[in-house]
Protein backbone atom coordinates (compact mmCIF):
# COMPACT_ATOMS: atom_id res chain seq x y z
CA UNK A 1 -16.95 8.07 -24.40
CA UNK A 2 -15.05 6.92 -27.43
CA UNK A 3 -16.47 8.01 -30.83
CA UNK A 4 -18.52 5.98 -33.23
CA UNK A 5 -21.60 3.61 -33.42
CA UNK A 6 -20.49 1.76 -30.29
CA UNK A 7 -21.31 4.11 -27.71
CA UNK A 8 -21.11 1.36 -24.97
CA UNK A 9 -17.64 1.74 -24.99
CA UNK A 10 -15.86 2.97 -22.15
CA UNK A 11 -11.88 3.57 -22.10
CA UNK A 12 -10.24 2.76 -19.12
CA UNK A 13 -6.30 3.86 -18.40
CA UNK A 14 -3.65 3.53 -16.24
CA UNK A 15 -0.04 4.88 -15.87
CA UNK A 16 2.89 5.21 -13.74
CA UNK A 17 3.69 9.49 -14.20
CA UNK A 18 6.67 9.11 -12.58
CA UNK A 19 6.18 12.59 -10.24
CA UNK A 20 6.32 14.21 -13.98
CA UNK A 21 9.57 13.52 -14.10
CA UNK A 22 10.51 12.51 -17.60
CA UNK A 23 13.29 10.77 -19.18
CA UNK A 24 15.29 14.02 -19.63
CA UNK A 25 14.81 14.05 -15.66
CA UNK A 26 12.66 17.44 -16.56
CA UNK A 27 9.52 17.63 -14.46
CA UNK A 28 7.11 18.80 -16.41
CA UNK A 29 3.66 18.39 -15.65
CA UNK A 30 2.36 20.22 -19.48
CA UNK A 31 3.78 16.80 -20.56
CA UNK A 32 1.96 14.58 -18.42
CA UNK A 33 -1.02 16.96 -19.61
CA UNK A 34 -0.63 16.61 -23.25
CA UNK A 35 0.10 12.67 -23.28
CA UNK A 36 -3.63 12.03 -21.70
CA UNK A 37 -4.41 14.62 -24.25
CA UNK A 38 -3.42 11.59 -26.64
CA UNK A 39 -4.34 8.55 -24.51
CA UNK A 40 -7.81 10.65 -24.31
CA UNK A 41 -9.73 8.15 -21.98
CA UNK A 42 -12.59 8.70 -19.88
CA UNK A 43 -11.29 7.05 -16.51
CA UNK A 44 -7.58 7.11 -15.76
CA UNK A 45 -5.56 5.98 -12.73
CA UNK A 46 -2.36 7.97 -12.28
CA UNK A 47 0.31 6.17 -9.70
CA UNK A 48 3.41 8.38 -8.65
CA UNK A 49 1.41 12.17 -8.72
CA UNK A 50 3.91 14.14 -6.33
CA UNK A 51 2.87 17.04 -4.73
CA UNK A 52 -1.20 16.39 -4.46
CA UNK A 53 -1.46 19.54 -1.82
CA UNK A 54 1.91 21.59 -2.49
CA UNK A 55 1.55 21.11 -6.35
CA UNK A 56 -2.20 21.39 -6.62
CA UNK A 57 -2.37 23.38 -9.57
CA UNK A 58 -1.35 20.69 -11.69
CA UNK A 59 -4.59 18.68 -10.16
CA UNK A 60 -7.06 22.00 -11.39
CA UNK A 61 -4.72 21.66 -14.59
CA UNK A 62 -5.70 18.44 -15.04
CA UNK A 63 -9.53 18.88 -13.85
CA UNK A 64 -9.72 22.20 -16.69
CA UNK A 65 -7.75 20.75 -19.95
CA UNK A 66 -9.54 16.93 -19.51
CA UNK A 67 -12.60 17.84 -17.99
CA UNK A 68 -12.18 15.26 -15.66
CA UNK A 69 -12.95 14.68 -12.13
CA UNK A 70 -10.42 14.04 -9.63
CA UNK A 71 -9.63 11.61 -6.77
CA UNK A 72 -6.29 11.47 -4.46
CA UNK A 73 -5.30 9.36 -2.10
CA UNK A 74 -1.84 10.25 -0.50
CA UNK A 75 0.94 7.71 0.28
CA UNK A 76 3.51 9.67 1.45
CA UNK A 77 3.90 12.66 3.47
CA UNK A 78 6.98 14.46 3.62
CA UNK A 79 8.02 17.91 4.98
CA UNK A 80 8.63 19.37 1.18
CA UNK A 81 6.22 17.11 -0.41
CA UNK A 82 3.77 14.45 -0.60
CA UNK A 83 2.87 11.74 -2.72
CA UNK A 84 0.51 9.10 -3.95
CA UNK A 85 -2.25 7.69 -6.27
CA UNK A 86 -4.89 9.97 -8.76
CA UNK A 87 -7.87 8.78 -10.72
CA UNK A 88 -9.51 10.95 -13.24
CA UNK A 89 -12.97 10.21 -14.46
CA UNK A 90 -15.19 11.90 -17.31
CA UNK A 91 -18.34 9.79 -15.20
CA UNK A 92 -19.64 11.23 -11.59
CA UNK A 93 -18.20 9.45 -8.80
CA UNK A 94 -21.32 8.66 -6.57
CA UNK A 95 -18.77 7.60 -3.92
CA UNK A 96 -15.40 6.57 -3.32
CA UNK A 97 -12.77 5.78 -0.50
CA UNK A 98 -9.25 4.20 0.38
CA UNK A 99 -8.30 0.11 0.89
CA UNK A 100 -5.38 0.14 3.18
CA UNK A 101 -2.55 -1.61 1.56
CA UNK A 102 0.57 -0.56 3.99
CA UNK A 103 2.42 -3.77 5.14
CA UNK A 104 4.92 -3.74 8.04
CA UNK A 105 6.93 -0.92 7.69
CA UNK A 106 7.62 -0.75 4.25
CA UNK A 107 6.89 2.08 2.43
CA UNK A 108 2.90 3.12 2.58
CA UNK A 109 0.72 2.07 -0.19
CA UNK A 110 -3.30 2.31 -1.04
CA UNK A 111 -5.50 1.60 -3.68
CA UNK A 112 -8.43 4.24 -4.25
CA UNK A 113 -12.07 2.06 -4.06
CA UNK A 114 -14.15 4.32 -6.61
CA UNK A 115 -17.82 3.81 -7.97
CA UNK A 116 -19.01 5.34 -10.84
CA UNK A 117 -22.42 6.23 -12.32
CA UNK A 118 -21.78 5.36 -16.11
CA UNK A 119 -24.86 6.35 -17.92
CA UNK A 120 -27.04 5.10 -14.88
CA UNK A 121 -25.09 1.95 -14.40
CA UNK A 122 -22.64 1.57 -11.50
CA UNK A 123 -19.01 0.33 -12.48
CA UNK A 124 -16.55 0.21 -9.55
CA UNK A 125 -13.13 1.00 -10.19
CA UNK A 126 -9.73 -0.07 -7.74
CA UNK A 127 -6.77 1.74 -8.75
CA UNK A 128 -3.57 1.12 -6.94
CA UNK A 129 0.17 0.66 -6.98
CA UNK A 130 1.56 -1.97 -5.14
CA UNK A 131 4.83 -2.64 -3.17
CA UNK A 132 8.42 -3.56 -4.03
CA UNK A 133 8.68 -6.71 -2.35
CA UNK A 134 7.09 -9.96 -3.16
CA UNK A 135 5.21 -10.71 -0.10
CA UNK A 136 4.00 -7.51 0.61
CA UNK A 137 2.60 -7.42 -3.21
CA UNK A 138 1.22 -10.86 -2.29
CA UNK A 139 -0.30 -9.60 1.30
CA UNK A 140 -2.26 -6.35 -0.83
CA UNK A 141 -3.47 -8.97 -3.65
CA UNK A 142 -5.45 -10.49 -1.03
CA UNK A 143 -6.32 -7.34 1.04
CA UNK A 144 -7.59 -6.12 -2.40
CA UNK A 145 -9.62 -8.83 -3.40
CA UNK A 146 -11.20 -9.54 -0.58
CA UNK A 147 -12.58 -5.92 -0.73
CA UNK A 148 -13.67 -6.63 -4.06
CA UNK A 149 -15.49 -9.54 -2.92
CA UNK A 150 -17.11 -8.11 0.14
CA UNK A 151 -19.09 -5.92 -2.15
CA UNK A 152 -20.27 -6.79 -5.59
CA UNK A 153 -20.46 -4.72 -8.38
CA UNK A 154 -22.09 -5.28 -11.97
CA UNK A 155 -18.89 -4.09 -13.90
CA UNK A 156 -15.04 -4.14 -11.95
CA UNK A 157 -11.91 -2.97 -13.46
CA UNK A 158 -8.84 -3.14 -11.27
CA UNK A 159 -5.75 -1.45 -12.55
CA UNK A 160 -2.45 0.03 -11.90
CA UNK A 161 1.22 -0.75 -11.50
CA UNK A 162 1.67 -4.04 -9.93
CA UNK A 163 5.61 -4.29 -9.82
CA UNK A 164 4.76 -7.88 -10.67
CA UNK A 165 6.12 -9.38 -13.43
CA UNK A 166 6.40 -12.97 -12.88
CA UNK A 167 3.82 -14.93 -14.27
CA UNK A 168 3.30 -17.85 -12.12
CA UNK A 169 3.91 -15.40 -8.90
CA UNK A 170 1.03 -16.15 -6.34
CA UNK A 171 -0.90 -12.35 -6.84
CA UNK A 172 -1.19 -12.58 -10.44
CA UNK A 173 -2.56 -16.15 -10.13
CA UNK A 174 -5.00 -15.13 -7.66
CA UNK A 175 -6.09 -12.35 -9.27
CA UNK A 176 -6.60 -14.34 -12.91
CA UNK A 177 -8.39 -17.06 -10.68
CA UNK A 178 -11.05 -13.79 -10.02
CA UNK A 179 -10.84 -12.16 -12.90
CA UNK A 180 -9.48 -14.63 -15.14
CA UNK A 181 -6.48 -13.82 -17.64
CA UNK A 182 -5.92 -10.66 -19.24
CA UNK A 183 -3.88 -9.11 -22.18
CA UNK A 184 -0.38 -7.87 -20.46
CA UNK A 185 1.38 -5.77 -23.11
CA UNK A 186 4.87 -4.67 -21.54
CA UNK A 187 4.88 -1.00 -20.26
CA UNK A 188 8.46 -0.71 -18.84
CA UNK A 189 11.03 0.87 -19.49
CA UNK A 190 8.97 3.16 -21.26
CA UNK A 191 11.87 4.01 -24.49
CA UNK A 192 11.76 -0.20 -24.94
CA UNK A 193 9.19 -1.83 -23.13
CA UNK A 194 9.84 -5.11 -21.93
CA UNK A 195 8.08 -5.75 -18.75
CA UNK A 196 4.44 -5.87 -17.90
CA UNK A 197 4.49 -3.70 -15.07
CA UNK A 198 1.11 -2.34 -15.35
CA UNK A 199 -2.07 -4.08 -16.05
CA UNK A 200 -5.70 -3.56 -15.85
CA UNK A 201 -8.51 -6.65 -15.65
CA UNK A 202 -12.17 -6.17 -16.02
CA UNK A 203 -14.81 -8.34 -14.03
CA UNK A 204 -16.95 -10.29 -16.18
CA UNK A 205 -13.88 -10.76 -18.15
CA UNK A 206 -16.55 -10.36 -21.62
CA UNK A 207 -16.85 -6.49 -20.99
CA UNK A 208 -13.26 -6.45 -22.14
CA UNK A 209 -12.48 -5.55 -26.00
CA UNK A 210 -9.05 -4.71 -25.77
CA UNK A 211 -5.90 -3.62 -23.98
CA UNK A 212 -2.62 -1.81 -25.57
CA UNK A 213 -0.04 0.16 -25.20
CA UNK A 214 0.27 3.76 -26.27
CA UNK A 215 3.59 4.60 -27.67
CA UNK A 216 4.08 8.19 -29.04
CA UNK A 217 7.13 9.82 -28.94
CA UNK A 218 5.67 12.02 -26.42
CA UNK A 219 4.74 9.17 -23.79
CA UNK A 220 7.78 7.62 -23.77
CA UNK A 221 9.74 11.16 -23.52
CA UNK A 222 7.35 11.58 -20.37
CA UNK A 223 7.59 8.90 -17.78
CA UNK A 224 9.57 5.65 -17.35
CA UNK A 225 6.48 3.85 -17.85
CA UNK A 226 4.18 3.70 -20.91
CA UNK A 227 0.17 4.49 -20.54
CA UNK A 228 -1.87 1.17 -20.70
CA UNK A 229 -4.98 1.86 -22.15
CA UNK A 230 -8.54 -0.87 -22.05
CA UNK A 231 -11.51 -0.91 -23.90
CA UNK A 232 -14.43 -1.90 -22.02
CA UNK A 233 -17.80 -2.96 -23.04
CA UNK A 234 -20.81 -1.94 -20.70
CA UNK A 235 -22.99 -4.17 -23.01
CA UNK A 236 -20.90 -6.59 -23.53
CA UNK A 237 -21.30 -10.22 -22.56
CA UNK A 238 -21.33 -11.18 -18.59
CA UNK A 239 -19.07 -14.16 -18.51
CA UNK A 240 -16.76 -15.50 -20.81
């Protein structure tokens, strides 16, 4: 939790790590380390973790400097290497699992469908990265949302990277019309930011304080994209 008197505050992050390859095309995974060091949230989605079996001491790296649970959920499976989506949480996870977001034979793509016990209440968290293309982007939109609405929660937050950028594009309408609009501070390129390329909405839209970038030198040495980093309210209004 976040210091001070309001200890209903819960910060929610997400960021594109790039493999932990930085902008000096060094991997370096101390890097990635040291910038959640700064962003220090208590749930984080990673997109882009390479290696989650051949490279899994940067996963107990993670879990022993942040104190932080971790969940995977592999994209890509390649002879060398493998590839896919992380989320880190301070919070038990009572349960989680994987919506399938894979369309025709593009490249494979998931969201990870966690549900955590905050302080005895349950807050369900989607974490994904989504495809190149616009209709498969708009074809997981809906696969995503309509998991979302098979099962209500009290508190959602989706986040990610969306590759979307276009305003008036058809999954960033539908996902407003659900979870109505949020602030969209632009992430990418990480050195000068000019496209919102990663975004994170809470359901009821009241829980949510705030959303930012965070730009130290050290972040945007790290990945191409910058962390995006919410504030959420767990007493906070329930509409509005």
């Amino acid at each position: 939790m976040s210091s001070g008197d309001d200890t209903a505050i819960v910060r929610f992050a997400t960021w594109n790590m790039h493999g932990g390859v930085g902008n000096d095309r060094r991997y370096d995974p101390a890097r990635i380390i040291a910038v959640l060091r700064e962003v220090c949230c208590d749930v984080v989605a990673l997109q882009e973790v390479a290696s989650l079996a051949l490279h899994g001491e940067f996963l107990r790296q993670l879990r022993d400097a942040l104190g932080l649970q971790v969940v995977t959920a592999r994209t890509l499976t390649r002879r060398s290497n493998d590839y896919g989506n992380a989320l880190l949480s301070r919070f038990p996870i009572s349960r989680n699992t994987s919506i399938e977001l894979t369309v025709g034979h593009h490249e494979p793509r998931n969201a990870i469908d966690a549900w955590l016990d905050v302080r005895g209440q349950e807050v369900r968290v989607v974490a994904t990265h989504l495809g190149l293309r616009p209709a498969e982007r708009r074809e997981q939109v809906a696969r995503i949302l309509d998991a979302i609405a098979a099962e209500r929660c009290a508190v959602t937050v989706l986040m990610g990277d969306l590759n979307e950028w276009y305003l008036w594009g058809r999954p960033l309408r539908w996902i407003r019309a659900q979870f109505r609009p949020a602030p969209s501070p632009p992430t990418f390129p990480a050195r000068r930011p000019v496209l919102a390329l990663d975004r994170i909405w809470v359901h009821p839209p009241g829980r949510l304080r705030g959303v930012a970038t965070h730009r130290s030198i050290l972040a945007r040495a790290a990945s191409d994209h910058l962390p995006l980093v919410a504030q959420v309210s767990l007493a906070g209004p329930t509409s509005g």
